[in-house]
Protein backbone atom coordinates (compact mmCIF):
# COMPACT_ATOMS: atom_id res chain seq x y z
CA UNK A 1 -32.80 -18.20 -0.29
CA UNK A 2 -33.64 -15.08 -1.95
CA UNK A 3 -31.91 -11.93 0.33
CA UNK A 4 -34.24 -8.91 1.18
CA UNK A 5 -32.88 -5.74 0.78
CA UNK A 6 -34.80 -2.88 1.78
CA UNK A 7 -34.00 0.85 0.64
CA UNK A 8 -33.58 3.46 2.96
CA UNK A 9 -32.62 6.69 0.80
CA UNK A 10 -31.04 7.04 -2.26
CA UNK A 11 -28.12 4.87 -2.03
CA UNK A 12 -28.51 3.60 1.67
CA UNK A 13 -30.06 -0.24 1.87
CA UNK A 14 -30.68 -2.53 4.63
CA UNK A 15 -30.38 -5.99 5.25
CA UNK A 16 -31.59 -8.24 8.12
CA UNK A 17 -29.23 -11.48 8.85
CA UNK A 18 -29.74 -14.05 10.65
CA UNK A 19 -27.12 -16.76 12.51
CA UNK A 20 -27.96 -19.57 14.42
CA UNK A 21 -26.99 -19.62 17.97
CA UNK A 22 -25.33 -23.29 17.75
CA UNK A 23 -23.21 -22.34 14.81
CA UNK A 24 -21.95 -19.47 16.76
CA UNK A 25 -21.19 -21.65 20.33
CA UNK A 26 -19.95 -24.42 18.16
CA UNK A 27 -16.96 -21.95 16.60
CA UNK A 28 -16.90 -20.70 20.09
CA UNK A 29 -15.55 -24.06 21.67
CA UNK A 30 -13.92 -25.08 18.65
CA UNK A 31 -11.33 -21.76 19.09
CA UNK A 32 -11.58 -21.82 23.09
CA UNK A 33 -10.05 -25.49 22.71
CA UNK A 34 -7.57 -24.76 20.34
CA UNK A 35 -6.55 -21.50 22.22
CA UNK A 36 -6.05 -24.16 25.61
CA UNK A 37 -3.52 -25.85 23.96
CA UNK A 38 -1.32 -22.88 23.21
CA UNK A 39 -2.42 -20.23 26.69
CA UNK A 40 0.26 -20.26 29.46
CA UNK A 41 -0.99 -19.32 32.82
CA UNK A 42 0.98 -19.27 35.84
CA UNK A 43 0.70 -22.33 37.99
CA UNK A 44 -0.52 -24.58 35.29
CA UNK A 45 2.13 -25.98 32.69
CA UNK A 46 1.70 -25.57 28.90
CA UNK A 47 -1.61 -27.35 27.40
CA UNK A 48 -3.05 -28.46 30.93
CA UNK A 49 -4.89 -25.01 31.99
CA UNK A 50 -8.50 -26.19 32.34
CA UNK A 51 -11.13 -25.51 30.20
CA UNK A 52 -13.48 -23.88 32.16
CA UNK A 53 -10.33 -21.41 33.00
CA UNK A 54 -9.73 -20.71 29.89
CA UNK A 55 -13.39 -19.56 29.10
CA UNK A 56 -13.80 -17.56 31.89
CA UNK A 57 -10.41 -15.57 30.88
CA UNK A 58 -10.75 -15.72 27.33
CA UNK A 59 -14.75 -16.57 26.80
CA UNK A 60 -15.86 -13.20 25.87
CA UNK A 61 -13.19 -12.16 23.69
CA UNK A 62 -13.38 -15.03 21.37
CA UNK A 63 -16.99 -15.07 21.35
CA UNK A 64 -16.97 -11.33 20.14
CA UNK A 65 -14.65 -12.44 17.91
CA UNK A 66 -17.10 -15.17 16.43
CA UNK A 67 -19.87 -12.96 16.08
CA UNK A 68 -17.70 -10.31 14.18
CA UNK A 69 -16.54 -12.59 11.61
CA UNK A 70 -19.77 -15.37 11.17
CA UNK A 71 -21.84 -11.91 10.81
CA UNK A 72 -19.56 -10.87 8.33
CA UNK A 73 -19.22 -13.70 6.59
CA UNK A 74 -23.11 -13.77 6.66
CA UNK A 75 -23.07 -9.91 4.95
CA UNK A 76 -20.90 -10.91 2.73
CA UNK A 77 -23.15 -14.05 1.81
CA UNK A 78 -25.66 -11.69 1.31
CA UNK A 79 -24.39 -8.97 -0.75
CA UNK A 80 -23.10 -11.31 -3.53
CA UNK A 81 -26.44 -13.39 -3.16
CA UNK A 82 -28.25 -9.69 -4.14
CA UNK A 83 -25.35 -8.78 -6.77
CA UNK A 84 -24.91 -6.28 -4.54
CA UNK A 85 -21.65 -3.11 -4.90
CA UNK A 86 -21.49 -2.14 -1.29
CA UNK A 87 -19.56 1.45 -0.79
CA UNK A 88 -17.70 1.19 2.60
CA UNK A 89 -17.85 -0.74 5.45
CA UNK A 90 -21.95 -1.41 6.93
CA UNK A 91 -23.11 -0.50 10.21
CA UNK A 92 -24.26 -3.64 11.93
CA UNK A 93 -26.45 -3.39 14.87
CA UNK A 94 -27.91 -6.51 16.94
CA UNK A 95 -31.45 -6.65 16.30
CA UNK A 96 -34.66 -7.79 19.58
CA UNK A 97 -37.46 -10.45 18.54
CA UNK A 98 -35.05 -13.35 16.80
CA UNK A 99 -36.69 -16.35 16.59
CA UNK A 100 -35.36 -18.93 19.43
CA UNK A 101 -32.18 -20.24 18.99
CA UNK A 102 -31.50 -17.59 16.20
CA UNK A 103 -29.60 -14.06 16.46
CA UNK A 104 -30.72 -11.44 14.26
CA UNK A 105 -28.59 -8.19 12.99
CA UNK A 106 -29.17 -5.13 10.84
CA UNK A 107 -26.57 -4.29 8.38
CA UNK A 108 -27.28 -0.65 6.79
CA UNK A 109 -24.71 0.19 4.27
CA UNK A 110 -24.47 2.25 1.09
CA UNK A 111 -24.53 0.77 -2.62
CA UNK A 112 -22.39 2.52 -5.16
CA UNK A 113 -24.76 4.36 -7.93
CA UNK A 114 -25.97 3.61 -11.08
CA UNK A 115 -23.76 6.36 -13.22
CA UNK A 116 -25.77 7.96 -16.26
CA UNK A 117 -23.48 9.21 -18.45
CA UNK A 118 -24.71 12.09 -21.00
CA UNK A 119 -24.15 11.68 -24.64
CA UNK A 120 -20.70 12.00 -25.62
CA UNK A 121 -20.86 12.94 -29.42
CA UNK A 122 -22.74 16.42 -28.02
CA UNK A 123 -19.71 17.43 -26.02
CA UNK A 124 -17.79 20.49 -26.42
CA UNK A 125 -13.78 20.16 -25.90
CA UNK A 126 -10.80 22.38 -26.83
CA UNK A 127 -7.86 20.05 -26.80
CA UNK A 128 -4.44 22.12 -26.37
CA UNK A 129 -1.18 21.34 -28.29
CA UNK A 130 2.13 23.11 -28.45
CA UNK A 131 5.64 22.58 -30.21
CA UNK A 132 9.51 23.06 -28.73
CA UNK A 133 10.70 26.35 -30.06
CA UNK A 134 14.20 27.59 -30.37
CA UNK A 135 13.38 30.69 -27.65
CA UNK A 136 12.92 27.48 -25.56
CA UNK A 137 15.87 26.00 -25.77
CA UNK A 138 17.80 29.03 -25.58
CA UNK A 139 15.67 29.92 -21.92
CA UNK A 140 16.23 26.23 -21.10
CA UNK A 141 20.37 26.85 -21.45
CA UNK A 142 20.55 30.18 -20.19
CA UNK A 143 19.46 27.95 -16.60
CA UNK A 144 21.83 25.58 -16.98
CA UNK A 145 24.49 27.66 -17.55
CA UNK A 146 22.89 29.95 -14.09
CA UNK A 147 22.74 26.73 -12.24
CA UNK A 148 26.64 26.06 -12.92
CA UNK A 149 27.79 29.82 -12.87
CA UNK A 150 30.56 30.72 -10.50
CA UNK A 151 31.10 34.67 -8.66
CA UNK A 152 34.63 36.68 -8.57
CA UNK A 153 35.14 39.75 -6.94
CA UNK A 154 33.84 42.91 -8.73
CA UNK A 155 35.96 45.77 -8.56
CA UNK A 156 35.71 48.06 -5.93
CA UNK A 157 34.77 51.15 -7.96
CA UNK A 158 32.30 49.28 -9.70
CA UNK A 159 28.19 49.26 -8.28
CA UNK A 160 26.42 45.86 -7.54
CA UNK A 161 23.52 45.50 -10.65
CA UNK A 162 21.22 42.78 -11.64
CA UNK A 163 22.25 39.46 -11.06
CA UNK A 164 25.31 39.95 -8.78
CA UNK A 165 25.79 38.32 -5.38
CA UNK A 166 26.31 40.74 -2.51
CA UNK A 167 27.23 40.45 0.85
CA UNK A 168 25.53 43.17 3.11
CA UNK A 169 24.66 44.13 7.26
CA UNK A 170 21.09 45.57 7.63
CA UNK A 171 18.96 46.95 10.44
CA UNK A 172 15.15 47.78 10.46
CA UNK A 173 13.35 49.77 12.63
CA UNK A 174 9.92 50.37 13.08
CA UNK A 175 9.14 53.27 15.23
CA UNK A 176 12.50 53.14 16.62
CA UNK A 177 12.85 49.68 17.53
CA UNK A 178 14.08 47.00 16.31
CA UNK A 179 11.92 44.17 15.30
CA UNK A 180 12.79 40.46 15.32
CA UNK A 181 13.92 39.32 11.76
CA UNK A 182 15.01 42.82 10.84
CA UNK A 183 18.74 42.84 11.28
CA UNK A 184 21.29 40.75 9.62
CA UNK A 185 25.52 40.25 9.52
CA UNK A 186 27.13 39.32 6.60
CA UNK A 187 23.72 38.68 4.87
CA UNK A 188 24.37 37.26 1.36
CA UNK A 189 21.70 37.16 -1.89
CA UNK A 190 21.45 37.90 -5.43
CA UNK A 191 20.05 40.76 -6.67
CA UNK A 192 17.30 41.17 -8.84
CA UNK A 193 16.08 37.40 -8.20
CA UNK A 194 13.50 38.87 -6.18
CA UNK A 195 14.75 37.51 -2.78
CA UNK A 196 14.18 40.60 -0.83
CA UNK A 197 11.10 43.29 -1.50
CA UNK A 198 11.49 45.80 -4.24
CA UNK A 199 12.60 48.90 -2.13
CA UNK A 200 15.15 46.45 -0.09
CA UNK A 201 16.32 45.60 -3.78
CA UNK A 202 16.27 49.37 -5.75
CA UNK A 203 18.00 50.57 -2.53
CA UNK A 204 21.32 48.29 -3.13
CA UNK A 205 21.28 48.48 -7.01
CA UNK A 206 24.16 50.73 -7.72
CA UNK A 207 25.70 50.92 -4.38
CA UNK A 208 29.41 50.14 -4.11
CA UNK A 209 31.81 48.15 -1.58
CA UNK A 210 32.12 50.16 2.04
CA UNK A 211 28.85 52.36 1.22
CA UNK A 212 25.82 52.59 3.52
CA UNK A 213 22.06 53.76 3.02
CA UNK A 214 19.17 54.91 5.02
CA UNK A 215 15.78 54.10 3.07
CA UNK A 216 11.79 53.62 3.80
CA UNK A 217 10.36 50.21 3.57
CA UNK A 218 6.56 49.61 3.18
CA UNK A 219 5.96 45.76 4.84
CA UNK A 220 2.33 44.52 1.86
CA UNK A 221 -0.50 43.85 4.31
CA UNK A 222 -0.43 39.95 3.20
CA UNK A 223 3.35 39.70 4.52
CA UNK A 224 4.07 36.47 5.25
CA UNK A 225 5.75 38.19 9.12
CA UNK A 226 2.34 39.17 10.19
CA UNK A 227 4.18 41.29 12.95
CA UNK A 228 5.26 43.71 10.56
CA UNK A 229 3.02 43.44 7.81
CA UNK A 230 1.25 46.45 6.43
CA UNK A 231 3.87 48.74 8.65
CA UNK A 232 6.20 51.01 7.59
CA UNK A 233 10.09 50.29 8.84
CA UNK A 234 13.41 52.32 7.99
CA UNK A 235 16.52 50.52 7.41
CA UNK A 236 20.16 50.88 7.21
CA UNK A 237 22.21 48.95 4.94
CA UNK A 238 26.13 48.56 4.25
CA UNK A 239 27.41 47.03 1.14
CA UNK A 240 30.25 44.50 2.17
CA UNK A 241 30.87 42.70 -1.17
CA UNK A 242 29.84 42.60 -4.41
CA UNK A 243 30.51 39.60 -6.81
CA UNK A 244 29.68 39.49 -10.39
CA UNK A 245 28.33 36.24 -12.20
CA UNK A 246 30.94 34.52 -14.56
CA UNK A 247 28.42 31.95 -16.73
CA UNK A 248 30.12 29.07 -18.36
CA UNK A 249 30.04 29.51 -22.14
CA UNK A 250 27.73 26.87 -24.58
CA UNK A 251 30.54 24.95 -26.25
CA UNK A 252 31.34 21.22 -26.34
CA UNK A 253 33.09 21.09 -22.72
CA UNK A 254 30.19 22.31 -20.98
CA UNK A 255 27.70 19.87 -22.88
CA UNK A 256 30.24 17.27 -21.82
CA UNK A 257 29.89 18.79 -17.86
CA UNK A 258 26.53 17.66 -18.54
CA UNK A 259 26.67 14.23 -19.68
CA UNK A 260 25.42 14.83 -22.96
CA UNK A 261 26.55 12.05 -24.83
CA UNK A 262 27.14 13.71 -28.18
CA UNK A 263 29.31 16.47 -26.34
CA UNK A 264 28.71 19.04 -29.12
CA UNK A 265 26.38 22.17 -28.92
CA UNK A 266 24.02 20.68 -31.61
CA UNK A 267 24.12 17.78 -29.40
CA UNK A 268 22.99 19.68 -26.36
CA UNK A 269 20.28 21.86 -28.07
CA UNK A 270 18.99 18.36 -29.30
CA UNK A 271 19.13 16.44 -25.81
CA UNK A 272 17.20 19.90 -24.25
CA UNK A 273 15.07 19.70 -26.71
CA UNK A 274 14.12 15.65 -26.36
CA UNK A 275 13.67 16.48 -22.60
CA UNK A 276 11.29 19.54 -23.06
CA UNK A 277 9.33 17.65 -25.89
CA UNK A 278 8.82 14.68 -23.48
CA UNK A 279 7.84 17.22 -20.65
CA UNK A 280 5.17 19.41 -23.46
CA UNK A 281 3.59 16.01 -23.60
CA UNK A 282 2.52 15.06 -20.79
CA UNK A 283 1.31 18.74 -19.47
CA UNK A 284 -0.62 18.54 -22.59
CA UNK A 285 -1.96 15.43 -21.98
CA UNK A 286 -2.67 16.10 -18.24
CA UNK A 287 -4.24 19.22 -19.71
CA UNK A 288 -6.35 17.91 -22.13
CA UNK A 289 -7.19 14.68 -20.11
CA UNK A 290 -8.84 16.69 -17.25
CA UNK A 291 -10.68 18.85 -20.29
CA UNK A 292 -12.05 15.81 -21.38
CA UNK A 293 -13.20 14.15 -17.79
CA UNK A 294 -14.24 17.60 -16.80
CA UNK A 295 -16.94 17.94 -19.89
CA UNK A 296 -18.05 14.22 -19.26
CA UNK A 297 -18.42 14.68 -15.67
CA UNK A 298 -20.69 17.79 -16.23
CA UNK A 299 -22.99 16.04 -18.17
CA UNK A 300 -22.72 12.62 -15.65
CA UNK A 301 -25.74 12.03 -13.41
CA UNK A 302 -25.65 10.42 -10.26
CA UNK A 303 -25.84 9.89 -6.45
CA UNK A 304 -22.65 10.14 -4.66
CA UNK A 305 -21.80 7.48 -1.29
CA UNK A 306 -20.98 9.36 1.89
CA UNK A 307 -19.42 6.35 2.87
CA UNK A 308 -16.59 7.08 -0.68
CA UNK A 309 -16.36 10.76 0.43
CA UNK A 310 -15.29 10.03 4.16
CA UNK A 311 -13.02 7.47 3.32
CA UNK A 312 -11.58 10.08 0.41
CA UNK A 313 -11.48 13.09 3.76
CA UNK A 314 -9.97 10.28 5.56
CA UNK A 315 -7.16 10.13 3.31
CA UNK A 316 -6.53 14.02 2.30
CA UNK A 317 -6.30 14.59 5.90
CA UNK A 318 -3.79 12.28 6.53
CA UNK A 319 -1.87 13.37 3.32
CA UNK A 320 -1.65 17.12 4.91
CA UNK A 321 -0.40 15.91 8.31
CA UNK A 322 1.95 13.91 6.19
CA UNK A 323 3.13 17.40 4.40
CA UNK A 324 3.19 19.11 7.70
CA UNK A 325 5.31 16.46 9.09
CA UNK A 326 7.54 16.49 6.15
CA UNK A 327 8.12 20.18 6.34
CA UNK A 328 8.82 19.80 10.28
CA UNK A 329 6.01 20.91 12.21
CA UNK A 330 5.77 19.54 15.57
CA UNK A 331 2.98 16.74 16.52
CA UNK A 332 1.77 16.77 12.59
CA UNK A 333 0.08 13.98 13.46
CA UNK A 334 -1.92 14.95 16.04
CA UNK A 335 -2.55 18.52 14.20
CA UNK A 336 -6.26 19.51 14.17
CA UNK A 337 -7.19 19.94 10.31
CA UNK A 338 -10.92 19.90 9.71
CA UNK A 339 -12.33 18.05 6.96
CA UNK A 340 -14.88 20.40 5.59
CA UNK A 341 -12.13 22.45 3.99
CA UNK A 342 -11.47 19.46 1.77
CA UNK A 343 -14.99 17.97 1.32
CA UNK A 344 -15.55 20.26 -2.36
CA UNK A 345 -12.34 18.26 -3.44
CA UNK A 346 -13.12 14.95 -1.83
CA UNK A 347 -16.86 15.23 -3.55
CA UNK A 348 -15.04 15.91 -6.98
CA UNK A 349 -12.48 13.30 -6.69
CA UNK A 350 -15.23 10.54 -5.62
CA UNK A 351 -17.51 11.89 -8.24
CA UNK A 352 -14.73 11.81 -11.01
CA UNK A 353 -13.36 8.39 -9.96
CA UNK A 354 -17.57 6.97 -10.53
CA UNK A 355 -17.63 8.36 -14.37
CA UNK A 356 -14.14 7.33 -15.23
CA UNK A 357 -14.72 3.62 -13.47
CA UNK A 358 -18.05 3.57 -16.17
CA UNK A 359 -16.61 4.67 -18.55
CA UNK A 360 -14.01 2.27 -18.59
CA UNK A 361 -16.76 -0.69 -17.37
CA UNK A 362 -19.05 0.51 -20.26
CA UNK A 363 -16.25 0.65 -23.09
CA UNK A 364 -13.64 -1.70 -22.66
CA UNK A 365 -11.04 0.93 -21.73
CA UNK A 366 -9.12 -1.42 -19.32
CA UNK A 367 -5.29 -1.22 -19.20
CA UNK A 368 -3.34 -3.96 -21.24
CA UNK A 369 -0.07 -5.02 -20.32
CA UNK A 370 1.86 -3.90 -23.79
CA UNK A 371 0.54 -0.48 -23.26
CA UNK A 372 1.13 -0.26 -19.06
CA UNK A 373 5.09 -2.01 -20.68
CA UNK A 374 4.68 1.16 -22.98
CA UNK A 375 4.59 4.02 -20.75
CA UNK A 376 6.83 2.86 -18.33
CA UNK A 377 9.54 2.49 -20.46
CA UNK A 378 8.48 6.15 -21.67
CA UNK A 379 9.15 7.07 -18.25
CA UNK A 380 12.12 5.54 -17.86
CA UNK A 381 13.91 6.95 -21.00
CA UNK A 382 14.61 10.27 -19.67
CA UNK A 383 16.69 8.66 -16.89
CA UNK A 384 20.34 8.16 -17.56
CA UNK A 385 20.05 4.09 -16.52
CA UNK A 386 16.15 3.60 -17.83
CA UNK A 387 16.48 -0.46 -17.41
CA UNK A 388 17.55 -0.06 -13.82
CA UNK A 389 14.14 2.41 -13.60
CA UNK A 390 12.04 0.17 -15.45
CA UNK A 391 12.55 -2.80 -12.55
CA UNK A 392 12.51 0.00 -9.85
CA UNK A 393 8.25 0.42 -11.42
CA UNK A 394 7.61 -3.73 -11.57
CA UNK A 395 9.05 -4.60 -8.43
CA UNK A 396 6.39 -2.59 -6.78
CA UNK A 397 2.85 -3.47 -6.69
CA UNK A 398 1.30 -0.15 -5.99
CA UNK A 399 3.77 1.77 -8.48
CA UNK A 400 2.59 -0.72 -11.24
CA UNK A 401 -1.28 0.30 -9.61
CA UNK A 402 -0.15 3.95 -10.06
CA UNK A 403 1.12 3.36 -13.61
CA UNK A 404 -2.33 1.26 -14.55
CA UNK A 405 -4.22 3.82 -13.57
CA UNK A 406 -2.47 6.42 -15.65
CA UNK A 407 -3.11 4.31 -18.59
CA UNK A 408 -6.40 4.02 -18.20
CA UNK A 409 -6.81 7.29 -17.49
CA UNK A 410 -5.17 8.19 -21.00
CA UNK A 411 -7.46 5.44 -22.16
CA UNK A 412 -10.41 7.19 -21.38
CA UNK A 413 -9.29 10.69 -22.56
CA UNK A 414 -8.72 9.07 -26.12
CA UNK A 415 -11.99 7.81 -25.89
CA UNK A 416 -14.04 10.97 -25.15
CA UNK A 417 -11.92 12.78 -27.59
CA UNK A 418 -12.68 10.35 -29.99
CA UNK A 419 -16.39 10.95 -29.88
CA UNK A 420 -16.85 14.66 -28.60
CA UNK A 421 -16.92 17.86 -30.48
CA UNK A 422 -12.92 18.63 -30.45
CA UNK A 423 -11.93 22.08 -30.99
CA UNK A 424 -7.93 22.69 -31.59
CA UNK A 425 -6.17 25.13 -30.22
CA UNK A 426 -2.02 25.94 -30.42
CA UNK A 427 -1.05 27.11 -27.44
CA UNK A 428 2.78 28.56 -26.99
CA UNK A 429 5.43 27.00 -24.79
CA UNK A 430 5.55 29.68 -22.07
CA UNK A 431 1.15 29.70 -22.54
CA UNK A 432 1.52 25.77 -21.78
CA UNK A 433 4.02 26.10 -18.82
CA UNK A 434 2.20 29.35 -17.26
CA UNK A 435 -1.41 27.55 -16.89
CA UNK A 436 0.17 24.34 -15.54
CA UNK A 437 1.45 26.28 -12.78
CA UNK A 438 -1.78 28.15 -12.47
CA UNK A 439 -4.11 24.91 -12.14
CA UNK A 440 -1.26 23.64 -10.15
């Protein structure tokens, strides 16, 4: 029987269903009898509660029950009947003027859009790439050796500079009071890292062991201490100690500290190098991938489901009570974060998640298994056990989801690449790294 689906606006349809009352009662019993055998109630033994007990404790719940699922089954009947993509979950509301012995329900749901894509050969994409450089690898050591460098005593005639660990006591004051946060025993940092604000940091360069200064501090209005920011405090500070940086030197016993397994310098530069080539990649690639989905998704036409952007608010909101809780604020879960400040993103990850699902539907971008094999063993070689990583991804269901969908995104970028107007451009290493951390 052909299914009638009515539309209401743009992607919102209606359907009218229909379930006999006997199929209904007939589940109805059939569960009610089954649930006798099982109920315990006290002063009846196992099995022998009587029937018409156990309907008039349990009646209502099981026929609500019935309803929910045979009306659901019956939607879902229907839907496939029409060839039908429903977006979200339908609204299903009892409907007056059945016919006898029938019930009749409305079920108003959303359809996901028909997706126009624009032409691809007419679009305009600059596709980064970049190369390893020896300044690089030379930055790239000079934090290893940082990360493993150890502090002695600098003598006490000597003044604390750049990149020297001292130990100091401090008090601020603004109009003549102390304020909370401002005073500190035995307060340790490095200077010149730009741990403390610049005057807290030009006052102590050059001071020596056992000396004390008196100096202005100007709080910036966007201070993360709102109390003080934008205010003017004066502080006192005493040097305690001052300990100068001793970093290792590059030779073949600290590549061997690292685990480099040709423990020689060259060895080194080249394992620093492998890694940082491996990481240039994929920030390229993420780069030029969202280039490419970007310029498709301009030219894209279509409707977007409410129903896909509230379940996509749904989830972002969770996800930030899940950062607050990780970060330990207090009832995260029950924190009150609104979901209009997220709905721009939620739009343009529902709307970017339609083109790239076409374009892959359209093209035959689907991810095989030699190339979702491929890039997890990429991702496991820059871990010092990769086989023991590479079972860690298939022994997981939604990792190997995660990794699919990476490939297919790649899949996709290829593929627009492929047909668009490509311009090249060489970007530098410390170009690449500085806009990753600005889209980031």
């Amino acid at each position: 029987m052909a299914v009638n689906v009515e539309t209401l606006e743009k992607l919102e349809r209606k359907i009218t269903l229909t379930l006999p009352v006997s199929v209904i009662q007939s589940e109805v019993d059939v569960r009610l009898k089954r649930l006798a055998r099982t109920v315990k109630m006290d002063g009846f033994r196992p099995g022998k509660v009587p029937m018409s007990v156990v309907q008039q404790r349990y009646g209502y719940s099981v026929q609500y029950d019935v309803m929910n699922d045979k009306v659901g089954q019956a939607f879902s009947a229907a839907a496939n009947e029409a060839n039908l993509r429903i977006a979200g979950q339908p609204t299903i509301t009892e409907k007056d003027g059945a016919p006898e012995g029938e019930l009749a329900f409305d079920a108003v749901f959303e359809v996901y859009p028909e997706v126009k894509l624009g032409e691809l050969t007419g679009l305009a994409v600059e596709k980064l790439n970049a190369e390893v450089d020896e300044p690089a690898i030379d930055r790239t050591l000079d934090i290893l050796r940082k990360q493993r460098q150890t502090f002695s005593q600098r003598p006490a005639d000597q003044a604390a500079i750049d990149g020297d660990r001292v130990t100091v006591d401090f008090e601020g004051k603004i109009d003549g009071e102390t304020f909370q946060g401002g005073k500190a025993e035995d307060f340790q940092y490095t200077v010149g890292e730009g741990q403390m604000l610049k005057e807290f940091e030009d006052a102590v360069r050059g001071m020596k062991v056992g000396e004390s200064k008196t100096f202005p501090l100007a709080f910036p209005e966007d201070y993360h201490g709102k109390d003080v920011a934008g205010k003017q405090a004066d502080f006192l500070v005493t040097v305690k100690k001052i300990e100068q940086a001793n970093l290792p030197e590059v030779n073949e016993l600290f590549a061997k500290s690292l685990g480099i397994t040709d423990a020689t310098v060259e060895g080194l530069r080249a394992d620093i190098r492998k890694n940082l080539e491996r990481e240039v990649k994929f920030r390229v690639q993420s780069r030029n991938k969202q280039a490419a989905l970007d310029a498709v998704i301009e030219k894209a036409e279509l409707d977007l489901p409410r129903a896909a952007i509230q379940a996509e608010l749904g989830r972002m909101v969770e996800n930030a009570r899940a950062e607050l809780k990780n970060r330990g604020v207090k009832d995260a879960d029950k924190a009150p974060i609104p979901e209009e400040m997220f709905r721009p993103q939620a739009e343009k990850r529902v709307r970017a998640g339609l083109v790239v699902a076409e374009l892959v539907r359209a093209n035959g971008l689907e991810a095989k298994p030699e190339q979702i094999k491929a890039h997890i063993d990429e991702l496991a070689s820059s871990y010092e056990k990769p086989a023991d990583v590479v079972r860690w991804y298939q022994s997981d269901r939604q990792r190997l989801g995660e990794v699919e969908a990476m490939v297919i995104e790649n899949n996709v970028t290829d593929f627009v690449l492929s047909k668009a107007q490509v311009t090249e451009k060489a970007v530098s290493f410390d170009e690449l790294m500085a806009q990753q951390g600005q889209q980031g």
